[in-house]
Protein backbone atom coordinates (compact mmCIF):
# COMPACT_ATOMS: atom_id res chain seq x y z
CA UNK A 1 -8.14 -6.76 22.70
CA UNK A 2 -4.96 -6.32 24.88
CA UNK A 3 -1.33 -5.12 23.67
CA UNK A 4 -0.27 -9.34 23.55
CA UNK A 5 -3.29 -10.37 21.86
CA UNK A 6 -3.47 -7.91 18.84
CA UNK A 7 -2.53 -8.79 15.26
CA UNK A 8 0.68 -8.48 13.64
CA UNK A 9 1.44 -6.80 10.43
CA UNK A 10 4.91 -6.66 8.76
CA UNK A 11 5.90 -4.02 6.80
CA UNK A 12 9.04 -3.80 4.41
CA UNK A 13 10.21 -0.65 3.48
CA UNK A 14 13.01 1.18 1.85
CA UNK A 15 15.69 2.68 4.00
CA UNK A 16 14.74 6.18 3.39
CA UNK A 17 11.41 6.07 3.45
CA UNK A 18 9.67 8.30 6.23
CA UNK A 19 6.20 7.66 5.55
CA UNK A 20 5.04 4.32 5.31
CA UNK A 21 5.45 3.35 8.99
CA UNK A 22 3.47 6.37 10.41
CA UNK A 23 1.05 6.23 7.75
CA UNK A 24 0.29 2.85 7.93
CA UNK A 25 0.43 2.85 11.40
CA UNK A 26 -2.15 5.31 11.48
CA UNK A 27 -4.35 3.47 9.36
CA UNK A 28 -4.53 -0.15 11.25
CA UNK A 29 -4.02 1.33 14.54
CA UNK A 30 -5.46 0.05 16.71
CA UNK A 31 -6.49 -2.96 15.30
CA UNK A 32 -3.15 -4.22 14.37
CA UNK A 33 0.93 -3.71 15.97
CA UNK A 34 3.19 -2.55 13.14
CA UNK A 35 6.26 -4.39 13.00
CA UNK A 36 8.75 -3.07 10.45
CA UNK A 37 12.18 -4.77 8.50
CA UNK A 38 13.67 -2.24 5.95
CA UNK A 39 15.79 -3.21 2.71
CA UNK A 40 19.27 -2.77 2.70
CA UNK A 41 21.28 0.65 1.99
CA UNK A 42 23.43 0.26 -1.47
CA UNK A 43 25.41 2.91 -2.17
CA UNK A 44 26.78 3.48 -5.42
CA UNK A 45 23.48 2.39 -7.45
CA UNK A 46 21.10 4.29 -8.93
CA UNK A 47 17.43 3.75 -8.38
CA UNK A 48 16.55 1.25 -10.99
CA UNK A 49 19.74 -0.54 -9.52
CA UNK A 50 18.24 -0.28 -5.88
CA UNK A 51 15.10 -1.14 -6.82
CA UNK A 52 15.99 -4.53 -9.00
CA UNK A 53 18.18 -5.16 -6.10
CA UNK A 54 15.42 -5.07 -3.43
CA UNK A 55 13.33 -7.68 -5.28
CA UNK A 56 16.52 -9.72 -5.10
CA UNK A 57 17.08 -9.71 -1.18
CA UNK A 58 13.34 -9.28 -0.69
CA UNK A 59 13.01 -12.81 0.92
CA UNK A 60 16.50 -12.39 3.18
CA UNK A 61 14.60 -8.80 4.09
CA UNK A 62 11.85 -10.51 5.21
CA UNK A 63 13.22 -13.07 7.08
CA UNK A 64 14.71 -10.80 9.19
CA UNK A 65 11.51 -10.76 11.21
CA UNK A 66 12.92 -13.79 12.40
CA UNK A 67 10.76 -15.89 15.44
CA UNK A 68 8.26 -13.02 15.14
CA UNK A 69 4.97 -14.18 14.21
CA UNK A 70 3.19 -12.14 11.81
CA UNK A 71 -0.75 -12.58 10.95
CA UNK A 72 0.28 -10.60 7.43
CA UNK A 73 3.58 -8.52 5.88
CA UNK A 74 3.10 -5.98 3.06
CA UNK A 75 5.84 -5.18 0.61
CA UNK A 76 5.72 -1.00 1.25
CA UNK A 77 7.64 -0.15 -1.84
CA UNK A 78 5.68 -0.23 -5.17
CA UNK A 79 8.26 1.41 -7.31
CA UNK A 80 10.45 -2.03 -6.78
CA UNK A 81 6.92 -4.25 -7.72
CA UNK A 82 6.54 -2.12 -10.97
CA UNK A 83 9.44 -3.85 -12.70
CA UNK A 84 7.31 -7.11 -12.59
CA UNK A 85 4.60 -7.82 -14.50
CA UNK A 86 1.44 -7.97 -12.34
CA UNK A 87 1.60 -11.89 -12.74
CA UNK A 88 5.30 -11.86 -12.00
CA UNK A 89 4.28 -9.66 -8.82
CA UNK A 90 1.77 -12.26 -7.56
CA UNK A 91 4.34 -14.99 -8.24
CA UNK A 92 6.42 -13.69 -6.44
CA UNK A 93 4.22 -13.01 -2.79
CA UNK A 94 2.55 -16.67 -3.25
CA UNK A 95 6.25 -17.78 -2.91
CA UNK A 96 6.79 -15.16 -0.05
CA UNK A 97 3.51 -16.08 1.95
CA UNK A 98 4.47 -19.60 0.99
CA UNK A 99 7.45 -19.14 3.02
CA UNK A 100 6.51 -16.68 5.47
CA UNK A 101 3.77 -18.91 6.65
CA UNK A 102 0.98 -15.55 6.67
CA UNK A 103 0.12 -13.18 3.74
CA UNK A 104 2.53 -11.52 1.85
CA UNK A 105 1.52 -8.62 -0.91
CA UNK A 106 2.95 -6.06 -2.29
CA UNK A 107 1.63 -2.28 -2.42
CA UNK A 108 1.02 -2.73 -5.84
CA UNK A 109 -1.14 -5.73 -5.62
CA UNK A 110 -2.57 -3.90 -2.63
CA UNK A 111 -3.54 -1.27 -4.86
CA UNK A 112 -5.56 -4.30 -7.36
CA UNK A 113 -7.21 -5.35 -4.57
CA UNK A 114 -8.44 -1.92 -3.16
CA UNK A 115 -9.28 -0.97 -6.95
CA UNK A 116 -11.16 -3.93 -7.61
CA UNK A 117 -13.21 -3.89 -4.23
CA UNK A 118 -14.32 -0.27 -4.90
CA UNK A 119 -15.56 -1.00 -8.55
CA UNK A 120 -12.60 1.59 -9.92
CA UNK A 121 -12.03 0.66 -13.85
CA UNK A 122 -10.54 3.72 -14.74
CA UNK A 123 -7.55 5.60 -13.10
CA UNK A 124 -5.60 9.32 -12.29
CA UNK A 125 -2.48 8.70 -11.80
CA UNK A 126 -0.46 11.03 -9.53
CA UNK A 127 2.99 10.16 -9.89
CA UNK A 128 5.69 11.89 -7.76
CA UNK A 129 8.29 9.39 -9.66
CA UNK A 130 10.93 10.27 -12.43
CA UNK A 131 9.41 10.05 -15.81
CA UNK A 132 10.73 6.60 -16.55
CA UNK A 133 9.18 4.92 -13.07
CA UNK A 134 6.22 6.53 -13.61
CA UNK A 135 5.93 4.97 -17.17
CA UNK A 136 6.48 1.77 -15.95
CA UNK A 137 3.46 2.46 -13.64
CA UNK A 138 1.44 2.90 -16.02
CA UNK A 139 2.56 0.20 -18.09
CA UNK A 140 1.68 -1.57 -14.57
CA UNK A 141 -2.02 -0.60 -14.15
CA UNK A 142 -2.87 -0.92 -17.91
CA UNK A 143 -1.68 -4.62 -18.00
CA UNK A 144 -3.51 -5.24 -14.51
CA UNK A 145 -6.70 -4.26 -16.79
CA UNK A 146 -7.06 -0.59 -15.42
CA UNK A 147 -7.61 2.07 -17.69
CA UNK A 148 -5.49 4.89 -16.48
CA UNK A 149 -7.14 8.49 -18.24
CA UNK A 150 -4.49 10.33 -16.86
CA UNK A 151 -1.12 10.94 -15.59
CA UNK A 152 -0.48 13.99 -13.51
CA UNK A 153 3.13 14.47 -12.45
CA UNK A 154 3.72 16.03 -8.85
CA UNK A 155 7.47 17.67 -8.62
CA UNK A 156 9.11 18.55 -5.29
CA UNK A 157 10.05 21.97 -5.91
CA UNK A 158 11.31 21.09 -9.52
CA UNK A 159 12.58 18.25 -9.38
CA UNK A 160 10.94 14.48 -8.88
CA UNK A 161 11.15 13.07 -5.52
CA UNK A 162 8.52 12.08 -3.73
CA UNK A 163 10.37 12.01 -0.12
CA UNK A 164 10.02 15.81 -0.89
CA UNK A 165 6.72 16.27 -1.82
CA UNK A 166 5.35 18.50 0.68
CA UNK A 167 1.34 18.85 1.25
CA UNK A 168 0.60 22.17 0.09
CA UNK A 169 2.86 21.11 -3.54
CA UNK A 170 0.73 17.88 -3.60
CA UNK A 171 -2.70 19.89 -3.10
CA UNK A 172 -1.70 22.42 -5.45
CA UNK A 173 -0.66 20.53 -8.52
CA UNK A 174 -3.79 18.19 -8.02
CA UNK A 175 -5.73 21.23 -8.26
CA UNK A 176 -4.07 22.64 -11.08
CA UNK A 177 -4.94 19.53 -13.16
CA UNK A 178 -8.24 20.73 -12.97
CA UNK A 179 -9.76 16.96 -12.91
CA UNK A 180 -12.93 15.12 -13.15
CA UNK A 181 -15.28 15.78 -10.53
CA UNK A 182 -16.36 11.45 -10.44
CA UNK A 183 -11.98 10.36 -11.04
CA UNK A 184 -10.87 7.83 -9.34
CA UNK A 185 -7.24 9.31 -8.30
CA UNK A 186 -4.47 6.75 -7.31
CA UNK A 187 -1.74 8.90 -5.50
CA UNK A 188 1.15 6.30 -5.93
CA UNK A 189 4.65 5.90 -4.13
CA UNK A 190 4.84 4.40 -0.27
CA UNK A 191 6.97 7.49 0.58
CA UNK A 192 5.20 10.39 -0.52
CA UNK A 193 3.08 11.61 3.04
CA UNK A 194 -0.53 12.01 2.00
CA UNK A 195 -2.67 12.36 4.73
CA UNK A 196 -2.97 16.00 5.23
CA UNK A 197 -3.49 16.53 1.28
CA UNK A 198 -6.08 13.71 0.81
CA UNK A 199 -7.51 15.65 4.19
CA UNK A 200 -7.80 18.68 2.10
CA UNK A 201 -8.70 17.23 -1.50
CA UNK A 202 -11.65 15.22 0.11
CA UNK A 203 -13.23 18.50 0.75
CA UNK A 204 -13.27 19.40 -3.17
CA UNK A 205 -15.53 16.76 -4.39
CA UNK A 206 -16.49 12.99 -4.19
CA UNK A 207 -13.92 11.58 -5.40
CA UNK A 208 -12.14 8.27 -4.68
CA UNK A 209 -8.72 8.81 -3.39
CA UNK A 210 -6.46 6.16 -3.30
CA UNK A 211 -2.73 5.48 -2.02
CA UNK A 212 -0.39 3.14 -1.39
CA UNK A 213 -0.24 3.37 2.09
CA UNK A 214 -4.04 3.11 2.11
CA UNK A 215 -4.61 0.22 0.04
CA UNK A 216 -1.88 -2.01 1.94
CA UNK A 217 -3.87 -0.91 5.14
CA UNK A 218 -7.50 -2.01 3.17
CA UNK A 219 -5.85 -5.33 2.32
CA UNK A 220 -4.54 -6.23 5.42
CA UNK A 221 -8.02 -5.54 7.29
CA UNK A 222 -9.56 -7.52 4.54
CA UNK A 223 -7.58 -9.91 4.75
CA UNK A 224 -8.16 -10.00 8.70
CA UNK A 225 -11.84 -9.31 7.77
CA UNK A 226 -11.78 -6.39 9.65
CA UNK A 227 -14.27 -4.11 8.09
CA UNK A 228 -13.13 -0.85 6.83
CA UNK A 229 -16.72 0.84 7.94
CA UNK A 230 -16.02 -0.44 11.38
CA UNK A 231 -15.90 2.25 14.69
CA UNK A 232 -11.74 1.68 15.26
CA UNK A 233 -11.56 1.84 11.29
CA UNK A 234 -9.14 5.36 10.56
CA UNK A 235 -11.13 7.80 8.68
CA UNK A 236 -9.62 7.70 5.29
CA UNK A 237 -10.68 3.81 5.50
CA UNK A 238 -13.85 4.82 6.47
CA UNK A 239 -14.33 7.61 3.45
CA UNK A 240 -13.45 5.08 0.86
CA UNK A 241 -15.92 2.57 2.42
CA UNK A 242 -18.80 5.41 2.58
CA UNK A 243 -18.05 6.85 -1.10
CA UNK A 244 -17.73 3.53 -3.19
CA UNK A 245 -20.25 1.30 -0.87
CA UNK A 246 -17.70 -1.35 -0.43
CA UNK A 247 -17.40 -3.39 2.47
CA UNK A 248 -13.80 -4.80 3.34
CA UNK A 249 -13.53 -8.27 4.57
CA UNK A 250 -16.63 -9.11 1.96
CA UNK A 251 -14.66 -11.34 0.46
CA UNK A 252 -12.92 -13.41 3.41
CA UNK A 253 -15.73 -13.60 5.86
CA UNK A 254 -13.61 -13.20 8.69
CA UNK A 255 -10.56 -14.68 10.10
CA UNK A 256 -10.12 -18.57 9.56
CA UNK A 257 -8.32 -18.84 13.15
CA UNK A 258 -7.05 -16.93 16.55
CA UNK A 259 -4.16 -16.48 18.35
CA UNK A 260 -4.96 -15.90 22.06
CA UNK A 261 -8.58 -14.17 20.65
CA UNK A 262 -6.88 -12.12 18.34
CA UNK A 263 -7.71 -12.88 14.20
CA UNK A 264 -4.68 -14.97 12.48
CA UNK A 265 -4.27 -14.92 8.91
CA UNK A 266 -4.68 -18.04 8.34
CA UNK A 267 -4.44 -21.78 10.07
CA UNK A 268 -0.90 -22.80 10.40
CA UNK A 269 0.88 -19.29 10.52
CA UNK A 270 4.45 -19.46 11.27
CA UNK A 271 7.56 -17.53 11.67
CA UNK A 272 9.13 -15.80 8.17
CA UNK A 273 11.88 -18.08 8.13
């Protein structure tokens, strides 16, 4: 696969938000180009405000990738997604693929899919959010038909914000929980870096670790059907394939068409308008 031929995935993230790019990045690379559009700053709201308002401009956002054709765009902000039901989420991305031409999800529905495809029923949540966007997450899971056991709230120093969250704060409140040896732990929030900790917290036990950042990465394979087992596939992708037995791309069979030999997301993909 050469440099002009590779996939394209979109990626829409908040203006402040270090992580999603690299992490994501990491995780498709390099079996997909990155290609990110980031929402708006608004100053002078707080972050309820900034994230009703992103769902607002969320199709102007994505239009912004302009004549650039993209085989698939995730939504890399699940805080914004969690003031929807999940209905109203999915609503919404069948009217932004619809108009983007290519696949459009959000994190959260990311998250669904990854859940679903690895058999998880029951959830940990660790929640770097403020109290009331972390209830809301919840709220989020449980009506998706999750069971979430848990919550376990991560502070940056002592205060919520999970821009902040360094690794060693991550690993050490994790630990302190003192969790189930078989949970199912979704570390949620597109900003909060994770690699390093999940690095370190795979070495305690067998459990599945989930993120945003890695669930947007399973989709878009799968929806590429690029297996997550596969040689280029980044080893996080590959843990979560090993420990749960599942196979991503199962459920497409493969990419429906090409663009110069690279997989498309479907026939007839266009421009985001």
């Amino acid at each position: 696969m050469t440099l002009h031929s590779a996939p394209r995935l979109g990626v829409v993230v908040p203006s402040g938000n270090a992580a999603a790019e690299p992490e994501i990045g990491s995780l498709v690379s390099p079996a997909f180009h990155v290609h990110t559009s980031r929402f708006p700053v608004l100053p002078g709201k707080d972050l309820r405000g900034r994230l009703q308002k992103y769902n607002d401009v969320l199709p102007e956002v994505l239009g912004n990738f302009g004549g650039l054709r993209l085989d698939a765009a995730v939504v890399s902000c699940t805080g914004s997604h969690y003031l929807l039901t999940p209905d109203g989420d999915r609503a919404l991305c069948a009217e932004l693929s619809e108009r983007a031409g290519a696949p459009v999800r959000s994190a959260a529905l990311a998250i669904l899919d990854t859940a679903r495809a690895v058999g998880a029923e029951r959830l940990v949540l660790i929640s770097p959010y403020e109290p009331w966007l972390t209830e809301l997450s919840e709220a989020y899971w449980q009506s998706a038909g999750l069971t979430v056991d848990r919550v376990v709230k991560i502070r940056a120093g002592a205060r919520f914000s999970p821009y902040d969250v360094t690794t060693e704060e991550l690993v050490a409140q994790v630990r302190e929980a003192e969790l189930p040896q078989d949970a199912t732990l979704l570390f949620t929030g597109t900003g909060m870096f994770t690699f390093d900790a999940l690095a370190e917290l795979g070495r305690d036990s067998g459990r599945v670790l989930l993120t945003s950042n890695l669930a947007s990465a399973w989709w878009a394979r799968d929806t590429l059907g690029l297996p997550a087992e596969g040689p280029d596939a980044h080893p996080l992708l590959r843990r979560l394939a090993e420990r749960t037995g599942a196979r991503a791309g199962a459920r497409t069979g493969g990419p429906a068409a090409t663009r110069e030999g690279a997989p498309a997301a479907g026939p007839g993909a266009v421009a985001v308008p």
